[in-house]
Every structure is written in structure tokens, then in C-alpha cells.
PDB file of N, CA and C in Angstrom:
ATOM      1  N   UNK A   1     -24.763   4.988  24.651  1.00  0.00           N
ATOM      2  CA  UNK A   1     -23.828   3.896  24.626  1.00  0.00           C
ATOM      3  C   UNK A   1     -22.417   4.450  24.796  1.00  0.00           C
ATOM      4  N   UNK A   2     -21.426   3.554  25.571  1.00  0.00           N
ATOM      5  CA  UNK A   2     -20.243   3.931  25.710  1.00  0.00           C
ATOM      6  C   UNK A   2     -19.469   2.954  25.542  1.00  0.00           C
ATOM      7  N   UNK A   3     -18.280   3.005  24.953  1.00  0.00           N
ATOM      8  CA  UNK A   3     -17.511   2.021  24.570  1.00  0.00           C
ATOM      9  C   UNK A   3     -15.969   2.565  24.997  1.00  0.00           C
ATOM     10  N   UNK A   4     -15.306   1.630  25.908  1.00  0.00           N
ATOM     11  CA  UNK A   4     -14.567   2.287  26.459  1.00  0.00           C
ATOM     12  C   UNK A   4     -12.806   1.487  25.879  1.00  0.00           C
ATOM     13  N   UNK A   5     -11.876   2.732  25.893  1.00  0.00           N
ATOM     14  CA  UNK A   5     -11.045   3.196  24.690  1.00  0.00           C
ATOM     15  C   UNK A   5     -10.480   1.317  25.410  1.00  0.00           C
ATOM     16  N   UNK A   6     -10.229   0.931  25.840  1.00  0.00           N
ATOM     17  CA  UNK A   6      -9.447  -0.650  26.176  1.00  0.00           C
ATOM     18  C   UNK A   6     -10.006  -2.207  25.444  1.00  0.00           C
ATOM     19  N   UNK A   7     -11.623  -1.045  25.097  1.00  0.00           N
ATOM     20  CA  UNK A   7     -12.575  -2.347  24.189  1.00  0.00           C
ATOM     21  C   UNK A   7     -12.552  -2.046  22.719  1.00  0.00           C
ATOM     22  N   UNK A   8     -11.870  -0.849  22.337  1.00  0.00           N
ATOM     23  CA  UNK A   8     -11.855  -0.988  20.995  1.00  0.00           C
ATOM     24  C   UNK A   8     -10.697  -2.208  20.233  1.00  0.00           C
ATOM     25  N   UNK A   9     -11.122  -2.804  19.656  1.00  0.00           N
ATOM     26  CA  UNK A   9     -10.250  -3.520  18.404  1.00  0.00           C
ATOM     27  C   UNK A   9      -9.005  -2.527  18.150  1.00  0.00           C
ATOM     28  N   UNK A  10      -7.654  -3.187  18.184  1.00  0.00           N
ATOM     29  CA  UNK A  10      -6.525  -2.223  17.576  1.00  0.00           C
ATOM     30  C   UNK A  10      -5.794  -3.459  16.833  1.00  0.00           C
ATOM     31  N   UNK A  11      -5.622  -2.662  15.737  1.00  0.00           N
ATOM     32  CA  UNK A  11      -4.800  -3.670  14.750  1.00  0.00           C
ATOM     33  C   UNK A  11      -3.744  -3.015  13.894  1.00  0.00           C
ATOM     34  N   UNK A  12      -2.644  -3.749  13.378  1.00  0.00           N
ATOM     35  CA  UNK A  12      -1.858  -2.976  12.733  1.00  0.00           C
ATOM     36  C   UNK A  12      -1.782  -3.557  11.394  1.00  0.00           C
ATOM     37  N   UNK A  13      -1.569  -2.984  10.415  1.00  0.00           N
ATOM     38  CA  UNK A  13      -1.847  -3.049   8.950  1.00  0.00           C
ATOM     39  C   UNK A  13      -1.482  -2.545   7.739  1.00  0.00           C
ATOM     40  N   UNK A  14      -1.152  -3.307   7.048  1.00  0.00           N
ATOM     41  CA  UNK A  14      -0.606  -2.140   5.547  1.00  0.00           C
ATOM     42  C   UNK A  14      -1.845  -1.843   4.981  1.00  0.00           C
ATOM     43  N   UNK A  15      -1.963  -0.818   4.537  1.00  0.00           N
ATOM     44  CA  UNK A  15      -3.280  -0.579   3.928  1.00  0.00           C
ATOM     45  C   UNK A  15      -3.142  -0.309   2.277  1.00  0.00           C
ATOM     46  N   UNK A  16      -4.032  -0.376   1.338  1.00  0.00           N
ATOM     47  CA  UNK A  16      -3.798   0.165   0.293  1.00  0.00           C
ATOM     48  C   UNK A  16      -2.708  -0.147  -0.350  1.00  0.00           C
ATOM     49  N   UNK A  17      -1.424  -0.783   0.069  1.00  0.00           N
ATOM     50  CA  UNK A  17      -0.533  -1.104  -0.271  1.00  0.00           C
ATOM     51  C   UNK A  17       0.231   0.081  -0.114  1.00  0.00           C
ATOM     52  N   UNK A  18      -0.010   0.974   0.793  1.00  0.00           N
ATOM     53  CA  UNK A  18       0.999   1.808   1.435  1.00  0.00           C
ATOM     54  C   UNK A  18       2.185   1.304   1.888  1.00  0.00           C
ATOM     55  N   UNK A  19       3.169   2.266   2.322  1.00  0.00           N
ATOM     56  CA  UNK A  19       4.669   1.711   3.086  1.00  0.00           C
ATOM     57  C   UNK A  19       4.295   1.616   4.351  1.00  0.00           C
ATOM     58  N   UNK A  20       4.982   0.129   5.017  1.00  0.00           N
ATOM     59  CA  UNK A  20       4.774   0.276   6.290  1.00  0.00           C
ATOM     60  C   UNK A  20       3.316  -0.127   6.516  1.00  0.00           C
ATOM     61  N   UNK A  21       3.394  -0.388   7.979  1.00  0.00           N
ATOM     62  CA  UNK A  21       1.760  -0.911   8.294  1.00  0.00           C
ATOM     63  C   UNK A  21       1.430   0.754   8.988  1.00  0.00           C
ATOM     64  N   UNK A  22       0.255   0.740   9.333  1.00  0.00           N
ATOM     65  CA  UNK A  22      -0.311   1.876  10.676  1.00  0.00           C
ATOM     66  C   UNK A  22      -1.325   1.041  11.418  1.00  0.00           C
ATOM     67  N   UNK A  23      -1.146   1.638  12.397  1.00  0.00           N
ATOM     68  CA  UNK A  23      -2.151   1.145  13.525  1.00  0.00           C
ATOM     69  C   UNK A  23      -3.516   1.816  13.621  1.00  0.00           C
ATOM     70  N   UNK A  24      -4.533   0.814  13.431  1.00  0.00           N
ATOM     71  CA  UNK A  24      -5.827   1.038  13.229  1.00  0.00           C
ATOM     72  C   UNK A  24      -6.304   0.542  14.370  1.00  0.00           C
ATOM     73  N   UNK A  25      -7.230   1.923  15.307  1.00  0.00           N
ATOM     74  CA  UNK A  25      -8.525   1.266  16.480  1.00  0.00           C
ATOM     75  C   UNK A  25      -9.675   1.772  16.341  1.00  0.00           C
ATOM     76  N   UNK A  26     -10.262   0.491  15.928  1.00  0.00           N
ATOM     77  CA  UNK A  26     -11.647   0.871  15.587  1.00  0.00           C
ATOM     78  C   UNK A  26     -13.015   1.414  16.918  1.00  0.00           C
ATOM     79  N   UNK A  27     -13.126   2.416  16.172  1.00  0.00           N
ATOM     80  CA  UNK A  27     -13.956   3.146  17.217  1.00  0.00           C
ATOM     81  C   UNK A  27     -15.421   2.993  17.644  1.00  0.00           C
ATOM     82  N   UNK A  28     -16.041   1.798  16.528  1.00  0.00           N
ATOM     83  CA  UNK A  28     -16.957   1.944  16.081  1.00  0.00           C
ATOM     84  C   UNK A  28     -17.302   0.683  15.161  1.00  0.00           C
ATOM     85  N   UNK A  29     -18.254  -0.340  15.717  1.00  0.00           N
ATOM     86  CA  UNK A  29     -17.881  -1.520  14.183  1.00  0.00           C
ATOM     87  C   UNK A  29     -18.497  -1.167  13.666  1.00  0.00           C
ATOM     88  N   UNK A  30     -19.164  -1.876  11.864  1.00  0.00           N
ATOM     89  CA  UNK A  30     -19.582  -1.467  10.750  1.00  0.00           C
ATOM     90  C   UNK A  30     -21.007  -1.506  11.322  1.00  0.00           C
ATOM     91  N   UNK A  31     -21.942  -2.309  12.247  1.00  0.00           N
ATOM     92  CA  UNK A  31     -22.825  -2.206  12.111  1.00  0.00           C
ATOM     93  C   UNK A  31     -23.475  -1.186  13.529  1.00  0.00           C
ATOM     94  N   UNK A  32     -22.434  -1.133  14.080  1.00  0.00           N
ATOM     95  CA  UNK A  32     -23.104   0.251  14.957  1.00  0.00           C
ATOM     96  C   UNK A  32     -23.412   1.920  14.036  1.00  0.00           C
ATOM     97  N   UNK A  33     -22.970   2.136  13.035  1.00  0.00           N
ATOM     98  CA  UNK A  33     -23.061   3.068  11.891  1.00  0.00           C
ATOM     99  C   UNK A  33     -24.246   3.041  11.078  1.00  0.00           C
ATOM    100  N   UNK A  34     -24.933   1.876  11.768  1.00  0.00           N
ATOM    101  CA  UNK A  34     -26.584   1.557  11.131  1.00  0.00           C
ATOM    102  C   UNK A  34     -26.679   2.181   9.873  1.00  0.00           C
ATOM    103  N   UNK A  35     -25.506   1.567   8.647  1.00  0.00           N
ATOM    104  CA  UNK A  35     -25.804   1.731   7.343  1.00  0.00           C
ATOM    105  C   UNK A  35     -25.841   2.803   6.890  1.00  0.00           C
ATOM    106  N   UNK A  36     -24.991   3.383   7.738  1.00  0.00           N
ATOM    107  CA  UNK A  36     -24.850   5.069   6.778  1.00  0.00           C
ATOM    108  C   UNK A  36     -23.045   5.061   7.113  1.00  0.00           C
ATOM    109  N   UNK A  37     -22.671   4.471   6.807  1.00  0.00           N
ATOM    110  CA  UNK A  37     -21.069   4.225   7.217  1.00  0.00           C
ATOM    111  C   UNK A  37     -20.948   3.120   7.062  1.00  0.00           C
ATOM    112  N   UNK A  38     -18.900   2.750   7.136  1.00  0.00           N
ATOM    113  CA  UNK A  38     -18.388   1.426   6.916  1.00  0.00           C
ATOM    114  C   UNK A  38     -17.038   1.755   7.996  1.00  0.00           C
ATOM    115  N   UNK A  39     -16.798   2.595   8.504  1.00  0.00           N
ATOM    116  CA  UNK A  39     -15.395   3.161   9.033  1.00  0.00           C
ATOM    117  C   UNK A  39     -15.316   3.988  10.210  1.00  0.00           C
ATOM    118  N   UNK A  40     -14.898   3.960  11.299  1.00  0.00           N
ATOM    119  CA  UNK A  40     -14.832   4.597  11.849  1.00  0.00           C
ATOM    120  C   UNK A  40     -13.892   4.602  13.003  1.00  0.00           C
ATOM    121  N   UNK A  41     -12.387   5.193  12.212  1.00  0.00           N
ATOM    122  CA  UNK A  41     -11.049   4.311  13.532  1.00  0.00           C
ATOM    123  C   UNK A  41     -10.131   5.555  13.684  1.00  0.00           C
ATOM    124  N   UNK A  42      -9.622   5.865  14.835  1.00  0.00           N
ATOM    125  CA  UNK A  42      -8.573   6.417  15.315  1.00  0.00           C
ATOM    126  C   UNK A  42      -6.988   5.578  14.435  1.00  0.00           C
ATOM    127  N   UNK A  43      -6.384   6.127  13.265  1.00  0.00           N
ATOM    128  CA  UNK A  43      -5.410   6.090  12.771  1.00  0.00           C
ATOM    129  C   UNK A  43      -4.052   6.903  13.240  1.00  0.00           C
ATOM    130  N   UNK A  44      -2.986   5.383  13.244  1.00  0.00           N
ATOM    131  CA  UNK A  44      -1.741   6.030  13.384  1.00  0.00           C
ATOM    132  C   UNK A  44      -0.648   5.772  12.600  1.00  0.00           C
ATOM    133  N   UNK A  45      -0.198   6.740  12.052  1.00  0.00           N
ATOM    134  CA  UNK A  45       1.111   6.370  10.559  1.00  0.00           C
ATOM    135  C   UNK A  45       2.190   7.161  11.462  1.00  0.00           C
ATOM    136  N   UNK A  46       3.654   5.572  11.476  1.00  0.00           N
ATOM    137  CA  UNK A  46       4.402   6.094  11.664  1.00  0.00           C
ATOM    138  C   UNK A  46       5.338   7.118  10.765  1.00  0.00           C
ATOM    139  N   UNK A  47       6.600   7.460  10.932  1.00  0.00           N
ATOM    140  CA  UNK A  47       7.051   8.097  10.526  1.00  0.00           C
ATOM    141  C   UNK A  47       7.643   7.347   8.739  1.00  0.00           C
ATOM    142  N   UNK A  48       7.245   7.780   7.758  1.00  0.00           N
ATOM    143  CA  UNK A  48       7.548   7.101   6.766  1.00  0.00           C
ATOM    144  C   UNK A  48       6.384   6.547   5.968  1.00  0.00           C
ATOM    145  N   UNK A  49       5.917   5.827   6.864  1.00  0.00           N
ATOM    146  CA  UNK A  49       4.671   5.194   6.298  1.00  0.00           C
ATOM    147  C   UNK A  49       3.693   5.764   5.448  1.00  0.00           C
ATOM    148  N   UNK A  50       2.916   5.034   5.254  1.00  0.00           N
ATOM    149  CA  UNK A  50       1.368   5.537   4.464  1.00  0.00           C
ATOM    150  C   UNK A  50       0.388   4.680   3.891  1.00  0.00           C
ATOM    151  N   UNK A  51      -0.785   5.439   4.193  1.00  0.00           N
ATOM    152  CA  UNK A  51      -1.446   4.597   3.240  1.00  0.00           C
ATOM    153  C   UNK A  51      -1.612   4.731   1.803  1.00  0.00           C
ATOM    154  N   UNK A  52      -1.898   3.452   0.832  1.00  0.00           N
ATOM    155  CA  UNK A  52      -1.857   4.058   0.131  1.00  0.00           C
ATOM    156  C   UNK A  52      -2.863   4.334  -0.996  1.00  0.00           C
ATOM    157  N   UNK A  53      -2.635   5.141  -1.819  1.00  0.00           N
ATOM    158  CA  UNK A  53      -3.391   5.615  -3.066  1.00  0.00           C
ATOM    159  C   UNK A  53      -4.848   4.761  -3.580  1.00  0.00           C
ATOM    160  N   UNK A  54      -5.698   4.683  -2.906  1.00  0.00           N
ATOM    161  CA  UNK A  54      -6.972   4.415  -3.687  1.00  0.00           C
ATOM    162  C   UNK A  54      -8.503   5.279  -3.741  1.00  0.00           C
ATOM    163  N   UNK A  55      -9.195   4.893  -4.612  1.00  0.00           N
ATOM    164  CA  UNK A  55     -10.666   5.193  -4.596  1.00  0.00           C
ATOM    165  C   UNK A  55     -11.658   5.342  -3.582  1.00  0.00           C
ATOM    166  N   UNK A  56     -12.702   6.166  -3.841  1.00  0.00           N
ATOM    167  CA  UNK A  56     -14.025   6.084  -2.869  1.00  0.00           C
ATOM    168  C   UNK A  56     -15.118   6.231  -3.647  1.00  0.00           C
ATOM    169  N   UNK A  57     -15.768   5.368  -4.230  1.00  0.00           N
ATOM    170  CA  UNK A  57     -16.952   5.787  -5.187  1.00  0.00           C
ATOM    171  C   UNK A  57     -18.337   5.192  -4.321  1.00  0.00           C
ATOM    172  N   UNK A  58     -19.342   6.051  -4.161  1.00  0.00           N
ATOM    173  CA  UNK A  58     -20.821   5.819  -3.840  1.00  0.00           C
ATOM    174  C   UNK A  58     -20.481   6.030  -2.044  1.00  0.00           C
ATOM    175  N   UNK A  59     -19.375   6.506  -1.586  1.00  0.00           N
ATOM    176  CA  UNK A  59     -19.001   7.035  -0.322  1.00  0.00           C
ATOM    177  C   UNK A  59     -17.976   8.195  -0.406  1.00  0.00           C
ATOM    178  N   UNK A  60     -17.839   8.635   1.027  1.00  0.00           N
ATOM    179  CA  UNK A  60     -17.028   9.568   1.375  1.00  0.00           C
ATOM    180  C   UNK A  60     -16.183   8.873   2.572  1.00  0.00           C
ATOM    181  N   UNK A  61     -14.560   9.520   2.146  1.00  0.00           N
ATOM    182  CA  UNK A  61     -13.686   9.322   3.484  1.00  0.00           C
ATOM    183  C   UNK A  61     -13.274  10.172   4.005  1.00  0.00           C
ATOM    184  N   UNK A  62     -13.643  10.722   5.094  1.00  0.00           N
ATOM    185  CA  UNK A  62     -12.989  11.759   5.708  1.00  0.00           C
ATOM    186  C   UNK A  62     -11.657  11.508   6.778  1.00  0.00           C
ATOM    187  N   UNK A  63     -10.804  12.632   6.997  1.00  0.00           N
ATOM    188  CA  UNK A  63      -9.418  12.590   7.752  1.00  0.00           C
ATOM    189  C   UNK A  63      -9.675  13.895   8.556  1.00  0.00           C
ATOM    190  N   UNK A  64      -9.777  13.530   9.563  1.00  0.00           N
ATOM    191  CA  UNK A  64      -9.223  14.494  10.483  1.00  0.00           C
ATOM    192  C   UNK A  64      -7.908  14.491  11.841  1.00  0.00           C
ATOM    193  N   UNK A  65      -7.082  15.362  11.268  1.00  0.00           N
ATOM    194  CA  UNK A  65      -5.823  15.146  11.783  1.00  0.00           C
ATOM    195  C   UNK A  65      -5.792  15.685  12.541  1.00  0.00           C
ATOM    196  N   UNK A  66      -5.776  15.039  13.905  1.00  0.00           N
ATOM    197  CA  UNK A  66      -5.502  15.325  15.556  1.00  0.00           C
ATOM    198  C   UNK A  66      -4.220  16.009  16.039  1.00  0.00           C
ATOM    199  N   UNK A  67      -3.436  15.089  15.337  1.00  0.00           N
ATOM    200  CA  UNK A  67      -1.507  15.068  15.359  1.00  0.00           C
ATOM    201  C   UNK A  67      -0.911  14.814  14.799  1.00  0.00           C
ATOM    202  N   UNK A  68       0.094  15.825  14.084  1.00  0.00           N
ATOM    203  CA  UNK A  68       1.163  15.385  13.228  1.00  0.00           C
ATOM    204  C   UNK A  68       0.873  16.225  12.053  1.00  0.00           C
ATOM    205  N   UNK A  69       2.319  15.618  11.007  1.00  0.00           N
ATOM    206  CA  UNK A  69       1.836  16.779   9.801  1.00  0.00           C
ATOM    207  C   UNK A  69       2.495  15.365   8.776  1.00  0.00           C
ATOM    208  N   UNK A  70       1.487  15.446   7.370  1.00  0.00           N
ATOM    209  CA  UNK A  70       1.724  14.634   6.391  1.00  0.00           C
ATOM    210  C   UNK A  70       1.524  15.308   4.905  1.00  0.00           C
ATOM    211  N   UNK A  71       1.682  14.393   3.867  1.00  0.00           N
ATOM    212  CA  UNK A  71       1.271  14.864   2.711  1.00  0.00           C
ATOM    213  C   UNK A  71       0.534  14.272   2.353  1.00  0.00           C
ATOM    214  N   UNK A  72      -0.835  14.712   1.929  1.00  0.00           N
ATOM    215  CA  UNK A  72      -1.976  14.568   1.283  1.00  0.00           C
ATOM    216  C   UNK A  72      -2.563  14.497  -0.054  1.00  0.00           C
ATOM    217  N   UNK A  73      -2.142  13.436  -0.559  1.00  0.00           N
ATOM    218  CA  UNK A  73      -2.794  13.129  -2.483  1.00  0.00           C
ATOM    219  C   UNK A  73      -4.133  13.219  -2.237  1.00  0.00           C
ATOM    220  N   UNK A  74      -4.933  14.223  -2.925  1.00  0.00           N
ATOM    221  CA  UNK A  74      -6.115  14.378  -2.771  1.00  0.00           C
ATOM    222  C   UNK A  74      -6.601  14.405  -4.687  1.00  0.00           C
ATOM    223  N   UNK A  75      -6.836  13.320  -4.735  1.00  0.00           N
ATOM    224  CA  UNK A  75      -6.704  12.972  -6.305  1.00  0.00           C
ATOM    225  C   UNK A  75      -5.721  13.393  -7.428  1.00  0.00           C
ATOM    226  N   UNK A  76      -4.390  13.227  -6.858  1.00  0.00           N
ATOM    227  CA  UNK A  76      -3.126  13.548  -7.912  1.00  0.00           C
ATOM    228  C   UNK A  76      -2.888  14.808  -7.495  1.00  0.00           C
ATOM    229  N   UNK A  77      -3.172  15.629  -6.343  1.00  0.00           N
ATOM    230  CA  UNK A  77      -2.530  16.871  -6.254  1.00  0.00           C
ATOM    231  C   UNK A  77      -2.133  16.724  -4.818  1.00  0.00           C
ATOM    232  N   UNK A  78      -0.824  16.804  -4.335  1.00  0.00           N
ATOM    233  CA  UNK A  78       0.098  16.622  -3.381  1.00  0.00           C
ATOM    234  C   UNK A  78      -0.068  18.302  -2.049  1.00  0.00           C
ATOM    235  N   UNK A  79      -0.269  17.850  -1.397  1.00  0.00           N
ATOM    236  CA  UNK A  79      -0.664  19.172  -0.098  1.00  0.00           C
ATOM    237  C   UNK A  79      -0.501  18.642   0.816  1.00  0.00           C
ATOM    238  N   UNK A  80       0.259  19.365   1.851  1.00  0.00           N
ATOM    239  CA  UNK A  80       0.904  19.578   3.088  1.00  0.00           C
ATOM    240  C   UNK A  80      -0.670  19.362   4.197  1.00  0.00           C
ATOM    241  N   UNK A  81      -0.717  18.633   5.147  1.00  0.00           N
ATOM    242  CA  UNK A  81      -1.461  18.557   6.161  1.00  0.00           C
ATOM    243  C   UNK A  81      -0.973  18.386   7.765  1.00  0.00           C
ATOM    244  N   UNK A  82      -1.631  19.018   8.476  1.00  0.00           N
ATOM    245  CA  UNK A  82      -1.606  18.986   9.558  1.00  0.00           C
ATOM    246  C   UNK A  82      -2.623  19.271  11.000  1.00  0.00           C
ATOM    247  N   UNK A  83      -2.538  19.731  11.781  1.00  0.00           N
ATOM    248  CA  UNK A  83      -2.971  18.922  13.322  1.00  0.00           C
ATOM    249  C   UNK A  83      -4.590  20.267  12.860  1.00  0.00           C
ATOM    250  N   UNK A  84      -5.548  19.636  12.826  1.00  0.00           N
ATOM    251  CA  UNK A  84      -6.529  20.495  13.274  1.00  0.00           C
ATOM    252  C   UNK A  84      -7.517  20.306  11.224  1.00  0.00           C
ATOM    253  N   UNK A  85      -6.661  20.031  10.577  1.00  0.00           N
ATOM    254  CA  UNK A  85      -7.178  20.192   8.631  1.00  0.00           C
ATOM    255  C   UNK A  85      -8.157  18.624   8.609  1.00  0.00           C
ATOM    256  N   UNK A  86      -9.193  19.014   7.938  1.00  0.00           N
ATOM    257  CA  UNK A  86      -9.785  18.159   7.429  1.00  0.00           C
ATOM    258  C   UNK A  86      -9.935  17.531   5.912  1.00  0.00           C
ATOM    259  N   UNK A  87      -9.827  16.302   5.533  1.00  0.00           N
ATOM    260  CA  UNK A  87      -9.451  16.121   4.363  1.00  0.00           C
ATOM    261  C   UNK A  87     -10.713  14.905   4.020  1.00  0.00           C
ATOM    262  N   UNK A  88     -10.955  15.575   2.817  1.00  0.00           N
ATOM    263  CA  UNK A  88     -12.346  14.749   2.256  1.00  0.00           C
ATOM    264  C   UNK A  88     -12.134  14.165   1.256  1.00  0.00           C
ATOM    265  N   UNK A  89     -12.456  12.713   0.718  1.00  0.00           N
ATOM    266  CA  UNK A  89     -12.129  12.217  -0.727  1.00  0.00           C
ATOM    267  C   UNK A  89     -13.769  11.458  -0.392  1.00  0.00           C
ATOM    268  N   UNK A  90     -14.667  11.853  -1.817  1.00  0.00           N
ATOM    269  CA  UNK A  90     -15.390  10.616  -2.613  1.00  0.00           C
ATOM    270  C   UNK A  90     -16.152  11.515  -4.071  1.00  0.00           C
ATOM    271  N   UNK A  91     -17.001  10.580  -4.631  1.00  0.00           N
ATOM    272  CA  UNK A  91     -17.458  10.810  -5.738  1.00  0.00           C
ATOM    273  C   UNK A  91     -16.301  10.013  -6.479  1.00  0.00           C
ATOM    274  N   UNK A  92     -15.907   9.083  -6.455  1.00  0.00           N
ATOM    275  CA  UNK A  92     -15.140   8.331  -7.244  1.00  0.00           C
ATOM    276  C   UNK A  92     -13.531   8.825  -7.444  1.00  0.00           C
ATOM    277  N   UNK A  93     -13.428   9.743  -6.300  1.00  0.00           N
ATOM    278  CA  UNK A  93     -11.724  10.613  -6.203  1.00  0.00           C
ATOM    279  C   UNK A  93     -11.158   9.769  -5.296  1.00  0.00           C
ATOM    280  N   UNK A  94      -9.644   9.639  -5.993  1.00  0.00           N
ATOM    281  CA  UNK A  94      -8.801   8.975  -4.863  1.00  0.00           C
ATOM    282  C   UNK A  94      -7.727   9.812  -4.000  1.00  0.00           C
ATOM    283  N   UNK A  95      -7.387   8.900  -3.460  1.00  0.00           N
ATOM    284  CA  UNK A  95      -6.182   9.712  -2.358  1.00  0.00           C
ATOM    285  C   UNK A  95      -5.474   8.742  -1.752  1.00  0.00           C
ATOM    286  N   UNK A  96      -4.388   9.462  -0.771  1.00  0.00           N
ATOM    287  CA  UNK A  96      -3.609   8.893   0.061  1.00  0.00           C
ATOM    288  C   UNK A  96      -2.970   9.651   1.105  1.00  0.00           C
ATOM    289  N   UNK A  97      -2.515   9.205   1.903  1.00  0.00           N
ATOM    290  CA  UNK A  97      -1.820  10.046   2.695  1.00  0.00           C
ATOM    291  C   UNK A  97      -0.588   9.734   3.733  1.00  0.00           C
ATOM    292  N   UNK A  98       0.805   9.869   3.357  1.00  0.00           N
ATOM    293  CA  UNK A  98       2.054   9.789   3.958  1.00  0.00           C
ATOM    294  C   UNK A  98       2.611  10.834   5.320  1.00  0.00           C
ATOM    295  N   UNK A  99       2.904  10.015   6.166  1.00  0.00           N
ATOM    296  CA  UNK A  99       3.853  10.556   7.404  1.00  0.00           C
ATOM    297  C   UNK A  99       5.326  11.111   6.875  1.00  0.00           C
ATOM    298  N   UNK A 100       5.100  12.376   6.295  1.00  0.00           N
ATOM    299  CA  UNK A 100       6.358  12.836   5.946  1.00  0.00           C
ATOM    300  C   UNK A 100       7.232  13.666   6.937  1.00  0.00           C
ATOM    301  N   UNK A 101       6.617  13.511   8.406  1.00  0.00           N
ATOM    302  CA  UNK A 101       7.591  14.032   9.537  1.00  0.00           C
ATOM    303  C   UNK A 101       8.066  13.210  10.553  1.00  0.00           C
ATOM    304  N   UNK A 102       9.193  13.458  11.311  1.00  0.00           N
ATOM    305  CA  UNK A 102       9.668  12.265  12.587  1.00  0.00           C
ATOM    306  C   UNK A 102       9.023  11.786  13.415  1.00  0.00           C
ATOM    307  N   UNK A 103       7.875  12.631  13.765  1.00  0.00           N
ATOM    308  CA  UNK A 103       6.585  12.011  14.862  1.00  0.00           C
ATOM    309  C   UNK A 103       5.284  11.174  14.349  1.00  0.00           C
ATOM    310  N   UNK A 104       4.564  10.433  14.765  1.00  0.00           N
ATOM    311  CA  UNK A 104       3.282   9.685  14.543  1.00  0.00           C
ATOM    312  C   UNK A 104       2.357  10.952  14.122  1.00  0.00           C
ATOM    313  N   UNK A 105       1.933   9.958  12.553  1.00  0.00           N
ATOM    314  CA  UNK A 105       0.320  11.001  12.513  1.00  0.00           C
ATOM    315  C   UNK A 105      -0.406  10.424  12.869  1.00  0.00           C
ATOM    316  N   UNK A 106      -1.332  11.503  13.556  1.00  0.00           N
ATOM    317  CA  UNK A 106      -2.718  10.955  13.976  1.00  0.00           C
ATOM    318  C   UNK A 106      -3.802  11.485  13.582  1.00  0.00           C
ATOM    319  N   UNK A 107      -5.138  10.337  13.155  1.00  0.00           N
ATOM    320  CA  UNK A 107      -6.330  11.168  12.295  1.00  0.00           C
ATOM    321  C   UNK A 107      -7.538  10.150  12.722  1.00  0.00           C
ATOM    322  N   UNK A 108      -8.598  10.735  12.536  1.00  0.00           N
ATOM    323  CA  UNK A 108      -9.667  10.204  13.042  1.00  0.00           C
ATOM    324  C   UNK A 108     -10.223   9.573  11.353  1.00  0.00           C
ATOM    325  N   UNK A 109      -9.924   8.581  11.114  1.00  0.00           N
ATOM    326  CA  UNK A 109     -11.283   8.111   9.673  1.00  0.00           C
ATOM    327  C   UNK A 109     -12.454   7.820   9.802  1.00  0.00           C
ATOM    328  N   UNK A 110     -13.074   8.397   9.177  1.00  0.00           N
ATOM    329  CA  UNK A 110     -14.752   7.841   8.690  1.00  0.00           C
ATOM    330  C   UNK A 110     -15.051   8.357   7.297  1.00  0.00           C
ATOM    331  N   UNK A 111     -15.950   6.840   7.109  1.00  0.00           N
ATOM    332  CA  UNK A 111     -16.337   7.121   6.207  1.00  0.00           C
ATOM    333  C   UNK A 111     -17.693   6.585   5.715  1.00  0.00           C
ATOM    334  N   UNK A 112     -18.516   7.703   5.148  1.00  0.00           N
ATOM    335  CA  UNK A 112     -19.700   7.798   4.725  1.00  0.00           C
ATOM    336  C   UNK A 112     -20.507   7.039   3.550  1.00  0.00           C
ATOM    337  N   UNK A 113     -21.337   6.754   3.838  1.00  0.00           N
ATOM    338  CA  UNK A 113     -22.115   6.203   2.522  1.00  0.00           C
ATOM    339  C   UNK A 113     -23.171   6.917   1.818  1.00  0.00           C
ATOM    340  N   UNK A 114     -23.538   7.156   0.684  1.00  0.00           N
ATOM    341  CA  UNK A 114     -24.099   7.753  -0.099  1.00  0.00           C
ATOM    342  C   UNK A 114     -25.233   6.815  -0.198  1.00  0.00           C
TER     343      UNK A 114
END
């Protein structure tokens, strides 16, 4: 199957009650993930923005950052991220993650179900 990048869904959004909206394109809907997933979108936080601070319990969210460099709450501990780092939150750990440089971050989300 191929799904081509003009048919994905793009939406823009505050998330989490982060600053600022980011632009979400979903790569993938919930039920092409045939129940082992809920997520699966090409994310973009402008400069400032973020999402923000919540939970993942009985799943996993993964970040992988394509472009850009941000800071990463990876359950109350604050770390520097950037283009190529992968960042994992579940087992009931939260996180967030802010555009703390002048250019767009970019990260691939998914996330897993247990």
C-alpha cells in the first residue's frame, strides 16, 4: 500500500495544552495500525511552541527527530534534543517537548500499544 504525501490529513493544533499549535500529518490512520498503535504523524513545532506535558500508560510514544533541536521533559528531567535522537515515553511516564531554537522541529510520532 502507498499513500501518497498530498493524501495525508494535515492539521494544525495545540496539543496537550502546549504553547502555540504544531502542525500534525497524519501518516497513517488509527485503523491502518491494525491495533497495535493509535499514532502515526510527521510533526512540526514552530519556533517557541510545544507540546505539552502529559502521560502514556498501557502504550509507548516514540519521537524521532528528523530536524531541528528542542528540549525534551522526559518525565521531569529536561534534555537537549536533536536531528537524528530518539525519544521514548510509556509505562505510565510523561513528557513533553519544546522548540527551543529559531527553525521548525521536525519528528516523526508513533505510538505503540501494549
Amino acid at each position: 500500500m502507498i499513500t501518497r504525501s498530498e493524501h495525508c490529513p494535515v492539521k494544525s493544533v495545540c496539543l496537550r495544552e502546549g504553547k502555540g499549535e504544531v502542525q500534525m500529518k497524519d501518516l497513517a490512520p488509527k485503523e491502518a495500525l491494525y491495533g497495535h498503535g493509535r499514532l502515526f504523524s510527521h510533526v512540526t513545532i514552530q519556533p517557541g511552541c510545544s507540546i505539552g506535558y502529559h502521560d502514556h500508560t498501557h502504550e509507548t510514544e516514540f519521537y524521532y527527530i528528523i530536524r531541528g533541536e528542542g528540549l525534551f521533559n522526559d518525565d521531569g528531567q529536561e534534555i537537549p534534543v536533536h536531528t537524528g535522537d530518539v525519544c521514548a515515553t510509556g509505562g505510565g511516564k510523561s513528557h513533553s517537548i519544546e522548540n527551543t531554537s529559531g527553525e521548525p522541529l521536525e519528528l516523526i510520532a508513533l505510538i505503540v500499544l501494549e
